[in-house]
Protein backbone atom coordinates (compact mmCIF):
# COMPACT_ATOMS: atom_id res chain seq x y z
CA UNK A 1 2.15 -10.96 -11.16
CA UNK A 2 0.75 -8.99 -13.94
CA UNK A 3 -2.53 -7.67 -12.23
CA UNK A 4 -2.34 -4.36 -10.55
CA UNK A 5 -5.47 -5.33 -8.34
CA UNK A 6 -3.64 -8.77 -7.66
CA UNK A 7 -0.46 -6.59 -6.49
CA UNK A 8 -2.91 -4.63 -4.12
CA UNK A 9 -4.59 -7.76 -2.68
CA UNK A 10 -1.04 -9.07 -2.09
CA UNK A 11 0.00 -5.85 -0.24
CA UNK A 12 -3.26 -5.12 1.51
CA UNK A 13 -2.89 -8.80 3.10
CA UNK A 14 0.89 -8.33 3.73
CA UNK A 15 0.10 -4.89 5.41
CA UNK A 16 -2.66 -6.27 7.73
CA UNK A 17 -0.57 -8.78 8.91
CA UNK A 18 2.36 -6.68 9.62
CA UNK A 19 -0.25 -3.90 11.85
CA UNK A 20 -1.94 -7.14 13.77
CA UNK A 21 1.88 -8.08 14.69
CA UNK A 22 2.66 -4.43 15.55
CA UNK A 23 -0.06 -3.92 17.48
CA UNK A 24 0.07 -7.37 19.24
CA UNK A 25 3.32 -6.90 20.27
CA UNK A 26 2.81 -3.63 21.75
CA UNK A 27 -0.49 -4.67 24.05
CA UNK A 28 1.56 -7.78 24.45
CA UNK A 29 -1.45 -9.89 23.71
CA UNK A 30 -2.08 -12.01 21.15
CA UNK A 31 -5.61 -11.00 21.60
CA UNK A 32 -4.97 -8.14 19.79
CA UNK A 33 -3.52 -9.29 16.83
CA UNK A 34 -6.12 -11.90 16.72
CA UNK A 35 -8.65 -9.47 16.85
CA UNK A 36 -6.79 -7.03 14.22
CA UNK A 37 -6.17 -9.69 12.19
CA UNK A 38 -10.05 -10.73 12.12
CA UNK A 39 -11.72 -7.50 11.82
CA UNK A 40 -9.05 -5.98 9.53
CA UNK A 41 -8.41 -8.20 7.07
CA UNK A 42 -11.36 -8.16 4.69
CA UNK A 43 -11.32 -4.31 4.71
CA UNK A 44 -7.46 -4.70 4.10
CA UNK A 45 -7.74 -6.34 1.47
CA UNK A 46 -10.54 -4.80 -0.75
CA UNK A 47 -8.93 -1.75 0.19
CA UNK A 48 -5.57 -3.43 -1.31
CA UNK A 49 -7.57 -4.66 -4.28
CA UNK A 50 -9.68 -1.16 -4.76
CA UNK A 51 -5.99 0.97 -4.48
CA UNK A 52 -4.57 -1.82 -6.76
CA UNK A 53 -6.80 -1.06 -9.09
CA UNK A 54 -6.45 2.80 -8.96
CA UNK A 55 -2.47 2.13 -9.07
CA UNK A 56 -2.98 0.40 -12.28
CA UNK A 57 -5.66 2.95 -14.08
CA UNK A 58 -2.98 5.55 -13.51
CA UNK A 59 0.11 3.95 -14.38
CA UNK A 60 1.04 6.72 -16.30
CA UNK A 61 0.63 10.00 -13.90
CA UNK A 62 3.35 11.04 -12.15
CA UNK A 63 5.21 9.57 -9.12
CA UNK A 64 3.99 12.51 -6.75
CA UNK A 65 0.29 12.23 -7.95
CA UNK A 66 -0.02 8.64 -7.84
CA UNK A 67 1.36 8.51 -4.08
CA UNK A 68 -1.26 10.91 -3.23
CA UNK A 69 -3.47 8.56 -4.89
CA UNK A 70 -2.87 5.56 -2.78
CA UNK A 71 -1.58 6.99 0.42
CA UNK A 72 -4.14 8.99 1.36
CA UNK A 73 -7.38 6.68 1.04
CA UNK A 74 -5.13 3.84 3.00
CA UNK A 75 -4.60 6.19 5.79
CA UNK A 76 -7.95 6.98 5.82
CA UNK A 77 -9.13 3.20 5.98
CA UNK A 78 -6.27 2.63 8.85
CA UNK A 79 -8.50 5.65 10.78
CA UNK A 80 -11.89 4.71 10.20
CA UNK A 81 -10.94 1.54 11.45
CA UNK A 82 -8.93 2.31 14.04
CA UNK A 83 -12.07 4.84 15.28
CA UNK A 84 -14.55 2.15 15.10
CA UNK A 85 -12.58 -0.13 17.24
CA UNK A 86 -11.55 2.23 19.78
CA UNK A 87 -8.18 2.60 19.16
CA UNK A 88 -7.65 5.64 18.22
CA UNK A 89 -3.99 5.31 20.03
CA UNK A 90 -2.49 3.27 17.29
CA UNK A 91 -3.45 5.18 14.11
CA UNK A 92 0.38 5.93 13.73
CA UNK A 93 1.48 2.59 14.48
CA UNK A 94 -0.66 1.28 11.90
CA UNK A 95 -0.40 3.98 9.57
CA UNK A 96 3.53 2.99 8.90
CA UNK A 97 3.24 -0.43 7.28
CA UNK A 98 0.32 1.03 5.70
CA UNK A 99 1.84 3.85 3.54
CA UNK A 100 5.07 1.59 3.09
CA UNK A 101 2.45 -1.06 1.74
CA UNK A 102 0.94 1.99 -0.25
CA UNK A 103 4.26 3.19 -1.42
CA UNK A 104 5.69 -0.34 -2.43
CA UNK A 105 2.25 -0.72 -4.95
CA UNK A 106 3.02 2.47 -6.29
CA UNK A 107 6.61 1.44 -7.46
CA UNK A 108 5.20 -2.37 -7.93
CA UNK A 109 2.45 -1.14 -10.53
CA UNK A 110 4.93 2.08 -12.06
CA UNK A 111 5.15 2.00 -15.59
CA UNK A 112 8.54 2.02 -16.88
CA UNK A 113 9.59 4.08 -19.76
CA UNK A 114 13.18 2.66 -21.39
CA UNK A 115 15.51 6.03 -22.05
CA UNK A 116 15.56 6.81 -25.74
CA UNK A 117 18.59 5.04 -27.46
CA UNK A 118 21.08 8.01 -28.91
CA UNK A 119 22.09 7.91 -32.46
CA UNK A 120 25.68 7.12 -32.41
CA UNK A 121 27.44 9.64 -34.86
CA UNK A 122 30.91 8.69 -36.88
CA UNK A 123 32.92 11.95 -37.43
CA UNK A 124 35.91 11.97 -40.23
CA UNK A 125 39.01 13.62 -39.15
């Protein structure tokens, strides 16, 4: 997939699904994850799609700058939704897959640089 912001669509919808099983299995209802699934998954994946897009504008920043990039306004998505559906409780729970989702489209969407080749050198004896 060449698109950054296809990468973060892909992760964002990965990452929802992983927090509705999470969270289902730890209220043991499939309510839940229903319900997660539902009201998450269109913020999820914008969110995916918007960070997909930053991961791709700044493909050639460092490592340490670009996780701040992306970790920090998925976190803060996981929150505000988390705080508008009263459950506040399972902001960490959530917030795992989240910055492993984040951290994955980092590496995903990393430019790679090939190591200069050395000039190989004959010496006479």
């Amino acid at each position: 997939m060449k698109s950054s912001g296809g990468k973060g669509f892909v992760l964002g919808a990965a990452n929802v699904f992983l927090i509705a099983i999470g969270i289902g299995v730890m209220e043991r209802s499939s309510e839940a994850a229903a319900m997660v699934t539902m009201y998450g998954m269109i913020p999820g994946v914008l969110a995916g799609l918007v960070l997909g897009f930053i991961a791709g504008y700044m493909e050639n920043h460092g490592v340490v700058s670009r996780v701040a990039a992306l970790v920090v306004p998925a976190i803060l998505v996981v929150i505000m939704l988390a705080t508008e559906f009263g459950m506040d409780e399972l902001i960490v729970v959530a917030s795992i897959p989240t910055v492993v989702a984040a951290l994955l489209l980092e590496r995903w969407t990393r430019k790679i640089v090939a190591p200069p080749v050395p000039v190989a050198q004959i010496r006479a004896s």
